[in-house]
Structure formats: C-alpha cells, structure tokens
N, C-alpha and C. Protein backbone atom coordinates (compact mmCIF):
# COMPACT_ATOMS: atom_id res chain seq x y z
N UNK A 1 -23.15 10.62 -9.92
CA UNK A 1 -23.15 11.73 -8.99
C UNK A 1 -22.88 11.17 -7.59
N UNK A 2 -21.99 11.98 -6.67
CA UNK A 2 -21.49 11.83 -5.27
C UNK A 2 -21.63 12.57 -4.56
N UNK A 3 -21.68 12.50 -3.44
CA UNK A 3 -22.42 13.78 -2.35
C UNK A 3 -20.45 13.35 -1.40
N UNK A 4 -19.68 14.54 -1.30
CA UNK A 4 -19.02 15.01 -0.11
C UNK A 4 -19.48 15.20 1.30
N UNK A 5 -18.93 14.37 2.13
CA UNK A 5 -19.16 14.21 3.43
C UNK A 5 -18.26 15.02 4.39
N UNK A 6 -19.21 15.12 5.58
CA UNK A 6 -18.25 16.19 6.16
C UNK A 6 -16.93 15.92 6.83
N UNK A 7 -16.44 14.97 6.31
CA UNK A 7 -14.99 14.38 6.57
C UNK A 7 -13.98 14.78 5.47
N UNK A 8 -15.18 14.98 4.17
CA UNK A 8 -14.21 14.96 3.17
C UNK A 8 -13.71 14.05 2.07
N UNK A 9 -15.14 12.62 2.17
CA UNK A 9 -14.77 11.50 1.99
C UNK A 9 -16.03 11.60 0.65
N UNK A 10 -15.88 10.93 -0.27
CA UNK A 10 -16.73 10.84 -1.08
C UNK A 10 -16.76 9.25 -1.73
N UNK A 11 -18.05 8.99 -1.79
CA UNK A 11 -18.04 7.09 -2.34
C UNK A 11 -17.44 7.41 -4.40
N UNK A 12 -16.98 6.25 -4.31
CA UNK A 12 -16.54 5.75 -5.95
C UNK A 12 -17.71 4.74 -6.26
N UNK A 13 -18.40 5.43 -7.53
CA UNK A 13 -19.91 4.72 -7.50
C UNK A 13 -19.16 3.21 -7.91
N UNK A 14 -20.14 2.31 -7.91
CA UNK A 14 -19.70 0.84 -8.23
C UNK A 14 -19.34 0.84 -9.41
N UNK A 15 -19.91 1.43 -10.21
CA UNK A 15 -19.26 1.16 -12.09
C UNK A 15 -18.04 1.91 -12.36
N UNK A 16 -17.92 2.45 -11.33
CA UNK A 16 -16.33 3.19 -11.30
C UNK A 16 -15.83 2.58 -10.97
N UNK A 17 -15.90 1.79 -9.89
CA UNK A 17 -15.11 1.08 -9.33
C UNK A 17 -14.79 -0.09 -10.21
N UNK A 18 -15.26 -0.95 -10.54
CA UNK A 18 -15.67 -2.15 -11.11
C UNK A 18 -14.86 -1.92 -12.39
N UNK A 19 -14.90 -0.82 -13.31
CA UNK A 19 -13.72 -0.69 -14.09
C UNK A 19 -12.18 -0.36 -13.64
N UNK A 20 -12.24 0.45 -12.60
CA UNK A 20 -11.26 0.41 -11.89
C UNK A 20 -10.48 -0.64 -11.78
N UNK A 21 -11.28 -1.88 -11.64
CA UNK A 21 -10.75 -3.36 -10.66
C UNK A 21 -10.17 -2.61 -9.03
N UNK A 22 -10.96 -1.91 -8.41
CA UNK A 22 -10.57 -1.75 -6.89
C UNK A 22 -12.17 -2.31 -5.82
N UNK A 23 -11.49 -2.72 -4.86
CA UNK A 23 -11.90 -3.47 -3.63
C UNK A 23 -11.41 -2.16 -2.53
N UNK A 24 -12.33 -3.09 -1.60
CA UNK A 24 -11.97 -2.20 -0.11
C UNK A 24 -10.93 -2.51 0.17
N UNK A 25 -10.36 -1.63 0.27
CA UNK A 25 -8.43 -1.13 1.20
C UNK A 25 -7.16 -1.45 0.26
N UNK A 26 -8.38 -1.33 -1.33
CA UNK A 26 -6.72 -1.23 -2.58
C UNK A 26 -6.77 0.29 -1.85
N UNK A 27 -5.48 0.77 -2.73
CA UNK A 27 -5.13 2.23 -2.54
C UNK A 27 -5.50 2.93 -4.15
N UNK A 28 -6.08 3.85 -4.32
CA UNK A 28 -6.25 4.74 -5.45
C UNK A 28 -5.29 6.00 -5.04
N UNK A 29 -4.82 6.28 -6.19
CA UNK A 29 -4.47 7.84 -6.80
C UNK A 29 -5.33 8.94 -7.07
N UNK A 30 -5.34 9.85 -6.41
CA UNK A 30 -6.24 10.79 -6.72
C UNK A 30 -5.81 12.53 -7.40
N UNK A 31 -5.54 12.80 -8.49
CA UNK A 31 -5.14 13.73 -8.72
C UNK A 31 -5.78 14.95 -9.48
N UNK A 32 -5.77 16.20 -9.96
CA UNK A 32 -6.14 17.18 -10.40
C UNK A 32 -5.56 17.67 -11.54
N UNK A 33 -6.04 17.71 -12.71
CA UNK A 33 -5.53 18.48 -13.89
C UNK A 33 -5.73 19.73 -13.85
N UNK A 34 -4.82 20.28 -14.67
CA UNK A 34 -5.02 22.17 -14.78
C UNK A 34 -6.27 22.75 -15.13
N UNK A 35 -7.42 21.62 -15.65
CA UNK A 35 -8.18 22.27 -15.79
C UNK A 35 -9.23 21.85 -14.59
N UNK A 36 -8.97 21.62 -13.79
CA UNK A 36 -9.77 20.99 -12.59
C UNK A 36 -10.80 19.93 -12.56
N UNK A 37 -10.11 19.25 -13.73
CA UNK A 37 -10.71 17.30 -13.11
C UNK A 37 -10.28 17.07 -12.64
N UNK A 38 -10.87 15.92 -11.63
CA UNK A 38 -10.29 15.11 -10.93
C UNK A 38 -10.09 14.07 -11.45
N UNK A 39 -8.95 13.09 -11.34
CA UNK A 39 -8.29 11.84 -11.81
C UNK A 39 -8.68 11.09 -10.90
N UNK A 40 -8.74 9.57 -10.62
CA UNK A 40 -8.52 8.36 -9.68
C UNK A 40 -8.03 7.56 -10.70
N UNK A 41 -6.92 6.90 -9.96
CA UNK A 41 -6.18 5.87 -10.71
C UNK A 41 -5.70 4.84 -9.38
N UNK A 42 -6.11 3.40 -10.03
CA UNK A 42 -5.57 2.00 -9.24
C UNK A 42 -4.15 2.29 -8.77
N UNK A 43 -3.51 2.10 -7.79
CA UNK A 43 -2.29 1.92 -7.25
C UNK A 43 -1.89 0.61 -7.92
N UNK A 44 -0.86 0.28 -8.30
CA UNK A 44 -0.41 -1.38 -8.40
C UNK A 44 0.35 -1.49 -6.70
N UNK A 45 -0.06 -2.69 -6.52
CA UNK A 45 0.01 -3.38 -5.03
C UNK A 45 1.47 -3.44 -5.14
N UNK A 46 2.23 -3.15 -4.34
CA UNK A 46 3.41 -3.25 -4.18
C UNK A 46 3.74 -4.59 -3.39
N UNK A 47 5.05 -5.37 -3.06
CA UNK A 47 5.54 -5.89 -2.30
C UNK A 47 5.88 -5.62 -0.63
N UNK A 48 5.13 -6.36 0.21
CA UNK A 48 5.48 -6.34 1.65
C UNK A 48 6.96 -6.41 1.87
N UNK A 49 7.30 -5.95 2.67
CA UNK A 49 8.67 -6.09 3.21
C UNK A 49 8.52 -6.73 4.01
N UNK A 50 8.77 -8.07 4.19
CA UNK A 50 9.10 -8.58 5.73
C UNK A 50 9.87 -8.36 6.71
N UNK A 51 9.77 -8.49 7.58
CA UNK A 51 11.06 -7.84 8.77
C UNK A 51 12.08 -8.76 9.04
N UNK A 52 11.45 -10.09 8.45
CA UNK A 52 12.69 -10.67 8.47
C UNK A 52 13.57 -10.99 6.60
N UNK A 53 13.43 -9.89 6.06
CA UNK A 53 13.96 -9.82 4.95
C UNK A 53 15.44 -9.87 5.14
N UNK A 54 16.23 -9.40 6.20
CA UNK A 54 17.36 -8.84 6.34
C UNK A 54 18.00 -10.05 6.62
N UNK A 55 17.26 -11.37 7.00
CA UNK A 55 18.24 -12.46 7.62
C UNK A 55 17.85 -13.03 6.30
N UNK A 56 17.39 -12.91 5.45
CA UNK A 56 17.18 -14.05 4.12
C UNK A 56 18.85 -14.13 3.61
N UNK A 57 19.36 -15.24 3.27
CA UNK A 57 20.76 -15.39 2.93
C UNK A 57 21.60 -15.75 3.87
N UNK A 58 21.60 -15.26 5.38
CA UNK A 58 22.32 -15.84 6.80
C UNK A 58 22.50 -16.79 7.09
N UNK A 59 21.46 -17.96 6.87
CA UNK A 59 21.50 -19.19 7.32
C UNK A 59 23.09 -20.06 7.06
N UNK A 60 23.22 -20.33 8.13
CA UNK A 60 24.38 -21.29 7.97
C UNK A 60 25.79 -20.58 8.11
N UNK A 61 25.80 -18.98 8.48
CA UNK A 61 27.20 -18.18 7.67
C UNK A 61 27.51 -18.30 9.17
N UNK A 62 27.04 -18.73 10.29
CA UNK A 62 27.77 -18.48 11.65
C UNK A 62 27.23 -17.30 12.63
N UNK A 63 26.09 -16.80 12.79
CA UNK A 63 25.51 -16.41 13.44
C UNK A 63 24.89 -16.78 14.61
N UNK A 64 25.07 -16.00 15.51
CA UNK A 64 24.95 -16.64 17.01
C UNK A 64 23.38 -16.39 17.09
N UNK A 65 22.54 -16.80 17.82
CA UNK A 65 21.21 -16.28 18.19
C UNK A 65 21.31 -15.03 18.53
N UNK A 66 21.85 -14.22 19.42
CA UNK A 66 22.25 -12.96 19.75
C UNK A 66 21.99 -12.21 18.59
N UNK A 67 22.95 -12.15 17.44
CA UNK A 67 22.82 -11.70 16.71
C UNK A 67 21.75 -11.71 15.66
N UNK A 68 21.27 -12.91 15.01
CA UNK A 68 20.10 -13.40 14.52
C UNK A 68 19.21 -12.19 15.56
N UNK A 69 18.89 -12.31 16.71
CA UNK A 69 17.18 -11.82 17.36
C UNK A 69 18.22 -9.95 17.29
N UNK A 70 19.39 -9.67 17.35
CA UNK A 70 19.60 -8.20 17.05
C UNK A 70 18.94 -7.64 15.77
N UNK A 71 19.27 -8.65 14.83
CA UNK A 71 19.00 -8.13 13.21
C UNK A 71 17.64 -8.47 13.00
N UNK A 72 16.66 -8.97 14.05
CA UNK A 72 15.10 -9.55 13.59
C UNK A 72 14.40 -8.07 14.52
N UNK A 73 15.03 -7.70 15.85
CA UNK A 73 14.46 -6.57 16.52
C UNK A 73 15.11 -4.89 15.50
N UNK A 74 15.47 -5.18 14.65
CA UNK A 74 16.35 -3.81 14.15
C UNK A 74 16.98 -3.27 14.98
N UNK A 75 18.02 -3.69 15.98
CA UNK A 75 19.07 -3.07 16.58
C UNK A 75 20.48 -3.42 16.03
C-alpha cells in the first residue's frame, strides 16, 4: 500500500522495486490497462549521445579548427 502526495508522486515500495531492478533516477514506464491497473515497467537505459559524436570519423580528413569548433558548437 502507497499513499499519493499532493504533487502526485507516489513511492514504489522496496520489493517492487527490488524486482524491478530500479535505483534512483532509472526511468520507469507507467501505464493503464482498460481495466484500470496500473502497469510500471523498467525503461532499458539507452545510449548517451555525445556532442561530439558528429566529429567521430573526421580525424585526419582536413579540417580546419574553424570548422572542427563549428561542428562541436552545432552551427
């Protein structure tokens, strides 16, 4: 049992969690069936994008610094 807060926020008791496998600041799924359960389901952690993803492969092709710090600021 969980008590709703007036935010709207409700705790995932620990044995929920703990089967879950979630920690503070995974992301859960939270959804509703037609018959009005509620679901929570683990997110799988996706991949970061780095910002410098876009120069991976550049090295060496002739790029001026100019350009290099254009394509690292996204302009």
């Amino acid at each position: 049992m969980t008590t709703l807060t007036s935010k709207g926020q409700v705790t995932i008791p620990k044995p929920v969690r703990e089967r879950l496998g979630v920690k503070p600041g995974d992301e859960v799924a939270v959804d509703m069936t037609t018959d009005g359960r509620v679901t929570i389901a683990k997110v799988k952690a996706r991949a970061k994008s780095s910002r410098f993803a876009t120069l991976r492969g550049h090295a060496g092709k002739g790029m001026t610094t100019d350009q290099i710090m254009a394509l690292t600021r996204g302009s």
